[in-house]
Structure formats: C-alpha cells, structure tokens
PDB file of N, CA and C in Angstrom:
ATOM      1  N   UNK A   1       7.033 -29.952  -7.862  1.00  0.00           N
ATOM      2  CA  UNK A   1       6.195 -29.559  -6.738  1.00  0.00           C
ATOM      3  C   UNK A   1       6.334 -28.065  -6.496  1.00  0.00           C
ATOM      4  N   UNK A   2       5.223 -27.306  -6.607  1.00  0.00           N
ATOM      5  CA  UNK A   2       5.155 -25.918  -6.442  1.00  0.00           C
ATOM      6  C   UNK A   2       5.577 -25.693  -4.760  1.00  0.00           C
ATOM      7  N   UNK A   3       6.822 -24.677  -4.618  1.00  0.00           N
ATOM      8  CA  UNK A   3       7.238 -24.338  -3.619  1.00  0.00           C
ATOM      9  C   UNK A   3       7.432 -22.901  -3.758  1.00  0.00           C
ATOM     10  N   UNK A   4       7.283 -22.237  -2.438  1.00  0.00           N
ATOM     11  CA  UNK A   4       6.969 -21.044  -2.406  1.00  0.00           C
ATOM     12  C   UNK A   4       8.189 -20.599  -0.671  1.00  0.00           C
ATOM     13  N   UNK A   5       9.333 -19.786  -1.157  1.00  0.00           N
ATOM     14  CA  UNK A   5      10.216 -19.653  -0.150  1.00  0.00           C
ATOM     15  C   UNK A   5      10.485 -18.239   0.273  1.00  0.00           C
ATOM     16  N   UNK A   6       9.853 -17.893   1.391  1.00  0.00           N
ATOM     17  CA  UNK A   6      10.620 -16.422   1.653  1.00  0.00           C
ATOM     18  C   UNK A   6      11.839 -16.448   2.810  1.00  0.00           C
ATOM     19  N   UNK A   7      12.503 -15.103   2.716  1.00  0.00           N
ATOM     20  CA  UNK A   7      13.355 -14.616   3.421  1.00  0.00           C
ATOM     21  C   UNK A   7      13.381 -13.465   3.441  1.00  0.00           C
ATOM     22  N   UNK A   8      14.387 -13.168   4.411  1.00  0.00           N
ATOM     23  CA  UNK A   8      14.634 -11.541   4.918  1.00  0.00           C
ATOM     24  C   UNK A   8      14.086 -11.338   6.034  1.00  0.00           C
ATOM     25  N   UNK A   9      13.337 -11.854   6.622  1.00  0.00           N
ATOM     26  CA  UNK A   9      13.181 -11.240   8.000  1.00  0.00           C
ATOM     27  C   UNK A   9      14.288 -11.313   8.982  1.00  0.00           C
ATOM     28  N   UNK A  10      13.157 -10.587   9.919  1.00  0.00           N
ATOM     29  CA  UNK A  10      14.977  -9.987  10.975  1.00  0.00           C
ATOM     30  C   UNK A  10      14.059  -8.963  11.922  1.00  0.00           C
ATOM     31  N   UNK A  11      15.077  -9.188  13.060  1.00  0.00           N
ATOM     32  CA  UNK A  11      14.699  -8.094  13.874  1.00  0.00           C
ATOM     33  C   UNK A  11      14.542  -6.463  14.128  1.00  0.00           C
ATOM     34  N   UNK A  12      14.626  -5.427  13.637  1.00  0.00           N
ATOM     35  CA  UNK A  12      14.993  -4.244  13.154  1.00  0.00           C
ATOM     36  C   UNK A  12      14.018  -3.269  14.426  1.00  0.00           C
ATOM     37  N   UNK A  13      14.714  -1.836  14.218  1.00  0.00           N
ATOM     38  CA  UNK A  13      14.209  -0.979  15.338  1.00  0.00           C
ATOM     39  C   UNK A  13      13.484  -0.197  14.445  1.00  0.00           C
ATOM     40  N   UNK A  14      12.001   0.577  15.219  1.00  0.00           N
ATOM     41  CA  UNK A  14      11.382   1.331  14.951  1.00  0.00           C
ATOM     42  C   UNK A  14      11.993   2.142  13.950  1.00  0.00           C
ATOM     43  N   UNK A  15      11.088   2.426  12.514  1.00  0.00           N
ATOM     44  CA  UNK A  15      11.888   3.799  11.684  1.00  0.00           C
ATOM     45  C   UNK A  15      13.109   2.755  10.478  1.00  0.00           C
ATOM     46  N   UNK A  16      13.662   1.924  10.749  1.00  0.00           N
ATOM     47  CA  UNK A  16      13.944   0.730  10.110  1.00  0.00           C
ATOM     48  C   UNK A  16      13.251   0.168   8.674  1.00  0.00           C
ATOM     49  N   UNK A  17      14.586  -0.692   8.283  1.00  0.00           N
ATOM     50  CA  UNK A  17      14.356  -1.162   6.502  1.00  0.00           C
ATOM     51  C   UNK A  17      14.254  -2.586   6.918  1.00  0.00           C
ATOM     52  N   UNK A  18      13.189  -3.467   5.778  1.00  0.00           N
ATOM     53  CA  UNK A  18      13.846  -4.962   5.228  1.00  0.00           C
ATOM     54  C   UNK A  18      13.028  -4.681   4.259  1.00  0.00           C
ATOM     55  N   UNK A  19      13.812  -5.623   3.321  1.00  0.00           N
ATOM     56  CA  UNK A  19      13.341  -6.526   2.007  1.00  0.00           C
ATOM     57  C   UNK A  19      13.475  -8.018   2.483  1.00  0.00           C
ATOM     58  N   UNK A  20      11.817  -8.672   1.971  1.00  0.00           N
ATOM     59  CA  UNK A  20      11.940  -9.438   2.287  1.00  0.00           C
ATOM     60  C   UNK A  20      11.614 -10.284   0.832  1.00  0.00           C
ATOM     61  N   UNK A  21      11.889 -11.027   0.371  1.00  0.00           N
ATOM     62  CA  UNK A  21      12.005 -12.229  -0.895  1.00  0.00           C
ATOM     63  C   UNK A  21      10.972 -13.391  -0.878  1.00  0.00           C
ATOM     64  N   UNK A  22      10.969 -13.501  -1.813  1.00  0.00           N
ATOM     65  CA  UNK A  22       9.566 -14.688  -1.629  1.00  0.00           C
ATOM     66  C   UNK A  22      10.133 -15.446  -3.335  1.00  0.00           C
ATOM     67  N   UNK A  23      10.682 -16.590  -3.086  1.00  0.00           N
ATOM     68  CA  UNK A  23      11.318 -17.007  -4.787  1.00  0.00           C
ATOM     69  C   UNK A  23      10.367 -18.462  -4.985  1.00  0.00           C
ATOM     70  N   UNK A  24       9.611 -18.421  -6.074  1.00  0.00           N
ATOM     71  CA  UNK A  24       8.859 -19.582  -6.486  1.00  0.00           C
ATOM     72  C   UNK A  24       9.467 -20.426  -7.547  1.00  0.00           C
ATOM     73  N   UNK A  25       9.301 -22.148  -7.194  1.00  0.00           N
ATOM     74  CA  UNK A  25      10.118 -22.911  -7.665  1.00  0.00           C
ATOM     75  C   UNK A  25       8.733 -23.072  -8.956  1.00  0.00           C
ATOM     76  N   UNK A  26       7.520 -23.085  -8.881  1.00  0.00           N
ATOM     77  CA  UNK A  26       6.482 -23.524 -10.102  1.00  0.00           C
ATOM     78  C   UNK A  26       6.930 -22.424 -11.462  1.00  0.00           C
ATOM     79  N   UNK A  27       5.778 -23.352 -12.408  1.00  0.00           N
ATOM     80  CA  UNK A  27       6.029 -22.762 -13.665  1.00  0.00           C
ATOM     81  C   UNK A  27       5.113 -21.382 -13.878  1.00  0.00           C
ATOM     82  N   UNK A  28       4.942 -20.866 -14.954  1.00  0.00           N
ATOM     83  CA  UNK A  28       4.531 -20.022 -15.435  1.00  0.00           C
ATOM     84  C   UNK A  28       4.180 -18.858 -14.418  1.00  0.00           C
ATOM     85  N   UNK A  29       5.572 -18.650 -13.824  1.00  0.00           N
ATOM     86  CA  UNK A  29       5.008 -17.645 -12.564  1.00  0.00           C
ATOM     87  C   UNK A  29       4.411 -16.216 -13.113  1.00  0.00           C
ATOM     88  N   UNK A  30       5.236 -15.721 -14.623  1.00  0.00           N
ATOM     89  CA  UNK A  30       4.536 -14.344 -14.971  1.00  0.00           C
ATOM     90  C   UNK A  30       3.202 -14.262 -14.814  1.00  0.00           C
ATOM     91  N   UNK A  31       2.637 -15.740 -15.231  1.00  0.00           N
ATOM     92  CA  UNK A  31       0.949 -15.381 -15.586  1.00  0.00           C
ATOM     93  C   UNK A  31       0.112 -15.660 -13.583  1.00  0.00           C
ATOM     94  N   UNK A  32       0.916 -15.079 -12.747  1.00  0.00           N
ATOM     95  CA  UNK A  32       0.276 -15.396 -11.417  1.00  0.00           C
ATOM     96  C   UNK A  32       0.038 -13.978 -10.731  1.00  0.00           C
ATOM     97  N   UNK A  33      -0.862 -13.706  -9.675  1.00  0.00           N
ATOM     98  CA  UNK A  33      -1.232 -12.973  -9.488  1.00  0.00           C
ATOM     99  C   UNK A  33      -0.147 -13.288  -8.441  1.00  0.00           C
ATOM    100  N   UNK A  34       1.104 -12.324  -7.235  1.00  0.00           N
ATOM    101  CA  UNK A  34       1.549 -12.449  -6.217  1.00  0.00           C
ATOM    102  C   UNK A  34       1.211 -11.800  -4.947  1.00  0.00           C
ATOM    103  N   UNK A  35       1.258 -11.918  -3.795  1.00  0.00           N
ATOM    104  CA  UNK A  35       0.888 -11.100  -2.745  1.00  0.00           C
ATOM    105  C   UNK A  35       1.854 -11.554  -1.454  1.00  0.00           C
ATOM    106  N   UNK A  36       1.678 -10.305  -0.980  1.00  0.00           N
ATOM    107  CA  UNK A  36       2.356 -10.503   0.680  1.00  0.00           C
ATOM    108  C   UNK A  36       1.458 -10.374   1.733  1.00  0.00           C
ATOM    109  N   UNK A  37       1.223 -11.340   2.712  1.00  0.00           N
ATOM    110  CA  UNK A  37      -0.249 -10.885   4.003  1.00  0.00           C
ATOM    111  C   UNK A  37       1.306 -11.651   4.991  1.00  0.00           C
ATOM    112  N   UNK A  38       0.242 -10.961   6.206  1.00  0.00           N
ATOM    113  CA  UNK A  38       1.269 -10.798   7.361  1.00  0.00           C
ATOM    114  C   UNK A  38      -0.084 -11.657   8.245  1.00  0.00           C
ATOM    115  N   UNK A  39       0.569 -11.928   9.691  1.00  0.00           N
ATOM    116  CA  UNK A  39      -0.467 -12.251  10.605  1.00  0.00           C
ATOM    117  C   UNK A  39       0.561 -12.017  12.175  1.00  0.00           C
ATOM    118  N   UNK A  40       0.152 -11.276  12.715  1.00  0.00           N
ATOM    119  CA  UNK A  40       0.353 -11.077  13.707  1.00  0.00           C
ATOM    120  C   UNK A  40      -0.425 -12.061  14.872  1.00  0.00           C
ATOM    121  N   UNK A  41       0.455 -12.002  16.346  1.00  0.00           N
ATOM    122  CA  UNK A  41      -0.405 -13.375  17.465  1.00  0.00           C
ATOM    123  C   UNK A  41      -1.755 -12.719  17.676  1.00  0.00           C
ATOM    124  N   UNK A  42      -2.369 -13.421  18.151  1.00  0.00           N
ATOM    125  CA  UNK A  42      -3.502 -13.264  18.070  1.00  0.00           C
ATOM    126  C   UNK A  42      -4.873 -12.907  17.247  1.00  0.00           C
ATOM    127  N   UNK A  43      -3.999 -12.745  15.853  1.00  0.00           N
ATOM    128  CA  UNK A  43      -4.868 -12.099  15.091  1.00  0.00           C
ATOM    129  C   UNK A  43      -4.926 -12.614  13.712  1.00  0.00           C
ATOM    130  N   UNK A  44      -5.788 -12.468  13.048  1.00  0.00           N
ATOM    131  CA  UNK A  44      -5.961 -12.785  11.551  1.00  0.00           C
ATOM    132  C   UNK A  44      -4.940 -12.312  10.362  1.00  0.00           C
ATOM    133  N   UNK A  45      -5.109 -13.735   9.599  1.00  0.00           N
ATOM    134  CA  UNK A  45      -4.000 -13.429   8.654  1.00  0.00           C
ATOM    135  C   UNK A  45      -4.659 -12.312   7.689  1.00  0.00           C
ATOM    136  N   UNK A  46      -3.995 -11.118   7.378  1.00  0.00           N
ATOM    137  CA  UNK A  46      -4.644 -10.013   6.461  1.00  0.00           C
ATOM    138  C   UNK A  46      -3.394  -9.967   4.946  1.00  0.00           C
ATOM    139  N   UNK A  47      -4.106  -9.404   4.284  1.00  0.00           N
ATOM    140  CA  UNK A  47      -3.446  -8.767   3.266  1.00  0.00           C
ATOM    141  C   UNK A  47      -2.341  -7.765   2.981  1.00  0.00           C
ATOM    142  N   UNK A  48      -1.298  -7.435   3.256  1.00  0.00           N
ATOM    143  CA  UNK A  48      -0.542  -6.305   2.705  1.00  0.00           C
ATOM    144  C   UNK A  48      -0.604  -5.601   1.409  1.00  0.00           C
ATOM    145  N   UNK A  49      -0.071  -6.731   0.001  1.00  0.00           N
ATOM    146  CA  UNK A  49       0.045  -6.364  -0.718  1.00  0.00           C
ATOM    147  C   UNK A  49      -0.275  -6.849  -1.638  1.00  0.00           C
ATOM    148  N   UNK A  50      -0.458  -6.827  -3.406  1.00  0.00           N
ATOM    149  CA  UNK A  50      -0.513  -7.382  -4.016  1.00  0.00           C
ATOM    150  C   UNK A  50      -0.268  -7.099  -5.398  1.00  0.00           C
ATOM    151  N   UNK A  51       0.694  -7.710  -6.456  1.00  0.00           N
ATOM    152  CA  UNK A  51       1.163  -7.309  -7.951  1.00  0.00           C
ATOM    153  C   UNK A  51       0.097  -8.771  -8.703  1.00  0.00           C
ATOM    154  N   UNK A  52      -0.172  -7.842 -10.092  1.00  0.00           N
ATOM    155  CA  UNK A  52      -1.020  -8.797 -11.079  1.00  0.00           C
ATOM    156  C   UNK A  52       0.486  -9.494 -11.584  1.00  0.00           C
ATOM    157  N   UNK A  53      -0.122 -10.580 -12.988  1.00  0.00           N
ATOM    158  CA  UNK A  53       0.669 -10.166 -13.663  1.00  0.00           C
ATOM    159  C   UNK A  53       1.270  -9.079 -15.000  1.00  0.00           C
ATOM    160  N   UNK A  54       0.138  -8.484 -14.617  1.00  0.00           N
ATOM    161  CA  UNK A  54       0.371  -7.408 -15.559  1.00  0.00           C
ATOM    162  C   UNK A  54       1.065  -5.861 -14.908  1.00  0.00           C
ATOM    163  N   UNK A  55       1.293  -6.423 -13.496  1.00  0.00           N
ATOM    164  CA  UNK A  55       1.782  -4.918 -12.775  1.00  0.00           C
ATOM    165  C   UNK A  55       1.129  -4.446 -11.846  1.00  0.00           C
ATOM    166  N   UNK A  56       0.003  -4.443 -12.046  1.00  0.00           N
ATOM    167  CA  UNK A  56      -0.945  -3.892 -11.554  1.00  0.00           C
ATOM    168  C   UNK A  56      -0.353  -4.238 -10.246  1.00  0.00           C
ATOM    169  N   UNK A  57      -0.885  -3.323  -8.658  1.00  0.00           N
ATOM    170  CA  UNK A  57       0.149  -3.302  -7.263  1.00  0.00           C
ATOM    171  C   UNK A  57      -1.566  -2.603  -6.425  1.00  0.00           C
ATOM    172  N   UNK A  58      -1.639  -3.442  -5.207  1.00  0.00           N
ATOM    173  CA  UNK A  58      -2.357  -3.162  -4.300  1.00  0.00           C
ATOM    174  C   UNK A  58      -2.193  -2.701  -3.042  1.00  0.00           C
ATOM    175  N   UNK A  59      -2.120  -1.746  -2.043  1.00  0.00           N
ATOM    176  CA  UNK A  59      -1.654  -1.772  -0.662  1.00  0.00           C
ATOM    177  C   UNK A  59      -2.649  -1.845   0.211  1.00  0.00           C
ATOM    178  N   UNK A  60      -2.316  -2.422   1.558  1.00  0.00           N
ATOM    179  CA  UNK A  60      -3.369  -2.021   2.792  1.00  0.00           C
ATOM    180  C   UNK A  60      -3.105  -1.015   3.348  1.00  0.00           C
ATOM    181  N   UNK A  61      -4.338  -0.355   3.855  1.00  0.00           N
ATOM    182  CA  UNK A  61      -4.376   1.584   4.115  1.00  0.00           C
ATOM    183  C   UNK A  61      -2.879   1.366   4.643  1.00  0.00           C
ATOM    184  N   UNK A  62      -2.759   0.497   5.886  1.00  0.00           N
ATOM    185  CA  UNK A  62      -1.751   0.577   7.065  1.00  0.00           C
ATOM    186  C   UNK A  62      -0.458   0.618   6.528  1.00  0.00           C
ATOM    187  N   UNK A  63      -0.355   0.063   5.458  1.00  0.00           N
ATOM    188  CA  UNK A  63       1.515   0.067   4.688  1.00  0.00           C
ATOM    189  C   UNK A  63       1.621   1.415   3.415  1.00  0.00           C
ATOM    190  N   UNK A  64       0.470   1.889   3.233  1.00  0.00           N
ATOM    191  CA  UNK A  64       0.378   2.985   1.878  1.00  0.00           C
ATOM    192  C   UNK A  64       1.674   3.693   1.869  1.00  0.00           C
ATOM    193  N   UNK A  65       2.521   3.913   1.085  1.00  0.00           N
ATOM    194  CA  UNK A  65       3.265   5.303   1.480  1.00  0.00           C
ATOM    195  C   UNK A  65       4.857   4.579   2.017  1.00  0.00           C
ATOM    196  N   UNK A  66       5.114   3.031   2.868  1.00  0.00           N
ATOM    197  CA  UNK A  66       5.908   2.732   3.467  1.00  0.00           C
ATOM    198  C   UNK A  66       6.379   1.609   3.073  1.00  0.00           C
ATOM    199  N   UNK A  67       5.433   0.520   1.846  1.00  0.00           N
ATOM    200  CA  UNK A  67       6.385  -0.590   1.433  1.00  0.00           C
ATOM    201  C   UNK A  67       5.792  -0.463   0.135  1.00  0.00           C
ATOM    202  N   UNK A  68       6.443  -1.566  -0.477  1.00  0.00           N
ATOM    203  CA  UNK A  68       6.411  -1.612  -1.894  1.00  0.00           C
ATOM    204  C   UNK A  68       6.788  -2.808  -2.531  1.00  0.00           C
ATOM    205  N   UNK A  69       5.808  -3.600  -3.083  1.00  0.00           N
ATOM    206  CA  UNK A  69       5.819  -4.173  -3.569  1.00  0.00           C
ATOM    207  C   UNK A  69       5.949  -4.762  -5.049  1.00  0.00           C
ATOM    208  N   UNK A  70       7.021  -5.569  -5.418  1.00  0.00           N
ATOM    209  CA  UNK A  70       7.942  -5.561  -6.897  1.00  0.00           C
ATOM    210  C   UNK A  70       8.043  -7.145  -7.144  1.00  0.00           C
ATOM    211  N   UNK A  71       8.047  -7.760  -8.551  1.00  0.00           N
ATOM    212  CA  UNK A  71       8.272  -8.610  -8.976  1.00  0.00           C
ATOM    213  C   UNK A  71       9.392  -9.136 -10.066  1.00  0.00           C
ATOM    214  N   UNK A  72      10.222  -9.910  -9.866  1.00  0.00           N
ATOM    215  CA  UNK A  72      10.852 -10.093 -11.031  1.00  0.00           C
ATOM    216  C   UNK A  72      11.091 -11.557 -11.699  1.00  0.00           C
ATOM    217  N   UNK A  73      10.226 -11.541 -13.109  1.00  0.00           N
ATOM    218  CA  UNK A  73       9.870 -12.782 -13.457  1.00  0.00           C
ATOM    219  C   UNK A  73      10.901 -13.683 -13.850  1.00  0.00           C
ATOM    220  N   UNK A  74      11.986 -12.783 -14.092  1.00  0.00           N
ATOM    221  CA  UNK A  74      12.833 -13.453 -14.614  1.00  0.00           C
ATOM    222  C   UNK A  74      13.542 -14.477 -13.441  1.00  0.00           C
ATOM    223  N   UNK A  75      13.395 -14.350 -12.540  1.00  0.00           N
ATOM    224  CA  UNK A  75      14.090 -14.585 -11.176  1.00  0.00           C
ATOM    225  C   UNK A  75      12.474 -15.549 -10.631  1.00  0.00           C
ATOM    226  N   UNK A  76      11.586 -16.008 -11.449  1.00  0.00           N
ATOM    227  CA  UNK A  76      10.389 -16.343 -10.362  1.00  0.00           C
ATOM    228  C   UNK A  76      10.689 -15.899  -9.147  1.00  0.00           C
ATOM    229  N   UNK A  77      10.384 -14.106  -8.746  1.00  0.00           N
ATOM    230  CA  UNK A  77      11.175 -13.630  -7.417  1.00  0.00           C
ATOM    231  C   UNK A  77       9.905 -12.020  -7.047  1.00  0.00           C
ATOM    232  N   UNK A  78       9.483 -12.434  -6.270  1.00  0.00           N
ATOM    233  CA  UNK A  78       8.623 -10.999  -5.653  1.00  0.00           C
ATOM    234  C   UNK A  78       9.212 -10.742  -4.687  1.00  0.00           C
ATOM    235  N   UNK A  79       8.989  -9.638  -4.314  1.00  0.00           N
ATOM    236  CA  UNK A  79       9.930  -8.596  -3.336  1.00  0.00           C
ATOM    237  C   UNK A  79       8.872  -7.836  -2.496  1.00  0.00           C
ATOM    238  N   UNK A  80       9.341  -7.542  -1.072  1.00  0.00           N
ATOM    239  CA  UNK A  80       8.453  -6.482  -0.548  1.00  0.00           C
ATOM    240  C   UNK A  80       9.375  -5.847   0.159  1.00  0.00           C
ATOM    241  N   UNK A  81       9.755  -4.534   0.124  1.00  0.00           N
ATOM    242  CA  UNK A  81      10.338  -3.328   0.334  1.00  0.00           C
ATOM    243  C   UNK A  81       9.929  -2.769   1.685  1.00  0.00           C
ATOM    244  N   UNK A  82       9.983  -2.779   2.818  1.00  0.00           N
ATOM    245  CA  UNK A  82       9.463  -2.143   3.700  1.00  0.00           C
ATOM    246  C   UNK A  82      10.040  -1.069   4.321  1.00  0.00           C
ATOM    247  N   UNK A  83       9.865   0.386   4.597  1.00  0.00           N
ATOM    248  CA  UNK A  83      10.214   1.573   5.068  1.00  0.00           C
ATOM    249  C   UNK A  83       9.566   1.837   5.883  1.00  0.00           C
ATOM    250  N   UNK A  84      10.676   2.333   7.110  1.00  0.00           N
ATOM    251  CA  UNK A  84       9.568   3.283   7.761  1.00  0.00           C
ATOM    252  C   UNK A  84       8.651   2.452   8.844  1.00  0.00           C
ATOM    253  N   UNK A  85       9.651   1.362   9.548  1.00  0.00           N
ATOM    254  CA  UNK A  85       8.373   0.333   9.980  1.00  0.00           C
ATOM    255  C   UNK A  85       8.356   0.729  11.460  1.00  0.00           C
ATOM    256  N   UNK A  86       7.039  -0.022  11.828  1.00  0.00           N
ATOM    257  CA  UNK A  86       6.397   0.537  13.033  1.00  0.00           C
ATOM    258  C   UNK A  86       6.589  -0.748  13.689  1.00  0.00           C
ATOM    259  N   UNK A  87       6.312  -0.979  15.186  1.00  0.00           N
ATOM    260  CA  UNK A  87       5.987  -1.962  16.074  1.00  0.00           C
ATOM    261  C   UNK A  87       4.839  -2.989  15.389  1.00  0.00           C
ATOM    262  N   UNK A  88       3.930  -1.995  14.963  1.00  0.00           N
ATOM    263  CA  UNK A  88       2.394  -2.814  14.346  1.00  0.00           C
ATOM    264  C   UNK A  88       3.168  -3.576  13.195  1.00  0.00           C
ATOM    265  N   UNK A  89       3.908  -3.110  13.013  1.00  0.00           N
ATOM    266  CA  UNK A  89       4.428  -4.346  11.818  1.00  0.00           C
ATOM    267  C   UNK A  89       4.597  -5.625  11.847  1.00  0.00           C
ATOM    268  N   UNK A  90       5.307  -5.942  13.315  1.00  0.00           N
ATOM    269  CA  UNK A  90       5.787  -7.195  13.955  1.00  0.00           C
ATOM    270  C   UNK A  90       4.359  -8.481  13.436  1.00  0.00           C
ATOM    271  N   UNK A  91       4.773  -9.604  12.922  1.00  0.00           N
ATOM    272  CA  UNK A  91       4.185 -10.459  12.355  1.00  0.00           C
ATOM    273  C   UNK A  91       5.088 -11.287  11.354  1.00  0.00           C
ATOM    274  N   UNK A  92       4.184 -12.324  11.051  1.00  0.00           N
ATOM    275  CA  UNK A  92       5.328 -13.600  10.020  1.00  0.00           C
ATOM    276  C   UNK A  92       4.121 -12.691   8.720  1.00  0.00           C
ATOM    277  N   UNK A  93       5.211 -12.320   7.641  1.00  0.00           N
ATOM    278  CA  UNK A  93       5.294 -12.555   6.678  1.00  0.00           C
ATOM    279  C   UNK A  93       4.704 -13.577   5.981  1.00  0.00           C
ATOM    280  N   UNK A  94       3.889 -13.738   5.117  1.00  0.00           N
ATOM    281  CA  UNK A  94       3.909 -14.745   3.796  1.00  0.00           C
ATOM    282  C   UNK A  94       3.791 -14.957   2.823  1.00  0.00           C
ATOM    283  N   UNK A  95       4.230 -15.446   1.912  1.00  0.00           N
ATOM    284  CA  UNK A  95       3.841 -14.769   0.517  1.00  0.00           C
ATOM    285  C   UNK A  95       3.114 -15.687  -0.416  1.00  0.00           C
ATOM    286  N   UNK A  96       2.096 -15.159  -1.170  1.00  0.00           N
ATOM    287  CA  UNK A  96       1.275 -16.351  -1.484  1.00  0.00           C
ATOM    288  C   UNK A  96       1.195 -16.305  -3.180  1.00  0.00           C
ATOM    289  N   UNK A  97       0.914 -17.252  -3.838  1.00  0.00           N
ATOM    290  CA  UNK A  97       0.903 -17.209  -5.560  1.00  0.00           C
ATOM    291  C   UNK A  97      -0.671 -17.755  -5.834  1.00  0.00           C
ATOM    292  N   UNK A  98      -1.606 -16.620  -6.308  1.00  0.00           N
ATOM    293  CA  UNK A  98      -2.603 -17.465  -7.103  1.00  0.00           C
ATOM    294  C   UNK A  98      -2.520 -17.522  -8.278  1.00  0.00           C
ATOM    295  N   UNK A  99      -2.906 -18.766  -9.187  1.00  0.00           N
ATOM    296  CA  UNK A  99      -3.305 -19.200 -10.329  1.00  0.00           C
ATOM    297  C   UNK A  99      -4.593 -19.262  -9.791  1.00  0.00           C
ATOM    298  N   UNK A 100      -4.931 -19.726 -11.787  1.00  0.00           N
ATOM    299  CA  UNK A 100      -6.381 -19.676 -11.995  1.00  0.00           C
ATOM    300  C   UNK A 100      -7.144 -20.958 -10.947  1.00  0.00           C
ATOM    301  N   UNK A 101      -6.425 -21.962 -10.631  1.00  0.00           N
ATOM    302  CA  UNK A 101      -6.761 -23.121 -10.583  1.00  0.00           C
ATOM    303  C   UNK A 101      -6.220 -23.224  -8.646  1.00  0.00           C
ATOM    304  N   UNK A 102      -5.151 -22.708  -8.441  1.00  0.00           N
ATOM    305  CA  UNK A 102      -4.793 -22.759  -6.879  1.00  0.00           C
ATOM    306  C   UNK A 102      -4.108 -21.520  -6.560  1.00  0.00           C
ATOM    307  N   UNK A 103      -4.313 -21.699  -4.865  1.00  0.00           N
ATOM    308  CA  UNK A 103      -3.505 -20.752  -4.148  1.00  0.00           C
ATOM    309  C   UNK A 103      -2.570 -21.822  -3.309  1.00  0.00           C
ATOM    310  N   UNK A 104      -1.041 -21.024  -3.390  1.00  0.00           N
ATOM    311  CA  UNK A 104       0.122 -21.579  -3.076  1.00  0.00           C
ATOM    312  C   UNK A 104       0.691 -20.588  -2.022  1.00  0.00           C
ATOM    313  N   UNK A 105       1.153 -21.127  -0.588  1.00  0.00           N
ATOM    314  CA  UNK A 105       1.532 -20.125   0.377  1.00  0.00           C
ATOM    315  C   UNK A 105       3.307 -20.913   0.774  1.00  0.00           C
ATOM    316  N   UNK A 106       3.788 -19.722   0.964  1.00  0.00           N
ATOM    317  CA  UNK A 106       4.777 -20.094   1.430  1.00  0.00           C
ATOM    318  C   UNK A 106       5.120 -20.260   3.579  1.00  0.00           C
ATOM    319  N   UNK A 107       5.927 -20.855   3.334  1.00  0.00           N
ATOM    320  CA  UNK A 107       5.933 -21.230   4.967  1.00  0.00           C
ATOM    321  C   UNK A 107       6.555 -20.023   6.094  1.00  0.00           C
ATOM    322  N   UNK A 108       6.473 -18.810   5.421  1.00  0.00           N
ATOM    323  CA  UNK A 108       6.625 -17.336   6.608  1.00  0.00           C
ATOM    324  C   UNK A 108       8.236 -17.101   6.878  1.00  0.00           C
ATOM    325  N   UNK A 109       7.691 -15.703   7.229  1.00  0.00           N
ATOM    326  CA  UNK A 109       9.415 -15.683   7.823  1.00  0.00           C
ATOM    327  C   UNK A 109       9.245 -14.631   8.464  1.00  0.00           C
ATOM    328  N   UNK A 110       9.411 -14.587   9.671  1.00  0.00           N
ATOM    329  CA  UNK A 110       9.182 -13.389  10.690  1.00  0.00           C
ATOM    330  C   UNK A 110       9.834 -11.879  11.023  1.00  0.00           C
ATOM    331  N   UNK A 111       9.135 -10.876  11.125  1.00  0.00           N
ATOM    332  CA  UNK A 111       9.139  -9.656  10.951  1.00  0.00           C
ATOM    333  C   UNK A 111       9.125  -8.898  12.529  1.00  0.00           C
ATOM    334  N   UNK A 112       9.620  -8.377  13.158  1.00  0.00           N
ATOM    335  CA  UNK A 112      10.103  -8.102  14.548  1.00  0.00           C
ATOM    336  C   UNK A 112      10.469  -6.649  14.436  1.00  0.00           C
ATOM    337  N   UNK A 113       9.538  -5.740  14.938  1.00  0.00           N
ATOM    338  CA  UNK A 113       9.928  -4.510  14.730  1.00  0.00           C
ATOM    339  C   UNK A 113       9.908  -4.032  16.808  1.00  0.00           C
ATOM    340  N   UNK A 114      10.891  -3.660  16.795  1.00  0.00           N
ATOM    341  CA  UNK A 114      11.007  -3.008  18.409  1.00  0.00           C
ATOM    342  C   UNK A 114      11.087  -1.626  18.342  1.00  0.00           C
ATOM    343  N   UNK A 115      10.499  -1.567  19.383  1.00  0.00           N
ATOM    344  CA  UNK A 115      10.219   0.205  19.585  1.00  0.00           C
ATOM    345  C   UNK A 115      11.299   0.995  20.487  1.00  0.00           C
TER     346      UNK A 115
END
C-alpha cells in the first residue's frame, strides 16, 4: 500500500530553519514526479515546490530564493529545506507523489512560523 509520510515540522521564529521529510513506502519512486504544497486556514491548498524525476526543481514566486527542494532515491526520501521563513509560511505541509497513473498525498505535518 502506497504510503506517503512527512515530518519535521515544528514551531520556529521569524528568520528561522526546518527541513521537513516526506519518505515514500511505494515502488519505483525514481520514476515519480515529487512535490511539496502547503495550505494555510482558510485558504487553498497551493503548490510550493516541485522535483521531476530527472531533477528538474520548480518554486512558487513566494519561496524563490528561501527553500529548496531535494530528493534522494535511494532513501525513497524528498526533502524541503526551508530558510529564511516568514509568518506567511505558517501552514500544514504536504507532500505529494505523482505517477503516470495516480496522485498520492501524504497526511501533513504542520509548519508554525511566529513573528
């Protein structure tokens, strides 16, 4: 059963680090496209980030410059690096796996940035 687990969140102050982990139990994770979207209350779940499997790395304007997003296949293990975080950050985390055939989300892990 394809499972999809993150961690690392945490509470942290303005100007503040996390890495947060996202480790997939399915097969052939190299050949998956990975991503990180956030959703803050009230608001729509959006996009952060996103690695092919070929490398290839996407950002939203709002994180450019401040996270970073990394994969390591050997580990079925994507990573998101965050620097530099703001209040607007505050939101659950999630990290999602598409194949050709499905999209697989993991169950969040919350991100708390205080000013």
């Amino acid at each position: 059963q394809e499972q999809l687990v993150e961690s690392g969140g945490d509470l942290v102050q303005a100007g503040g680090s996390l890495r947060l982990s996202c480790v997939v139990s399915g097969s052939m994770f190299s050949r998956s496209t990975m991503g990180w979207h956030r959703q803050a209350p009230g608001k729509q779940r959006e996009l952060v980030a996103f690695i092919t499997s070929s490398g290839i790395t996407n950002y939203a304007d709002s994180v450019k410059g401040r996270f970073t997003i990394s994969r390591d296949n050997a580990r079925n293990a994507v990573y998101l690096q965050m620097n530099s975080l703001k209040p607007e950050d505050t939101a659950v985390y999630y990290c999602r796996r598409t194949t050709p055939l499905y999209v697989y989300w993991g169950q969040g892990t919350q991100v708390t940035v205080s000013s």
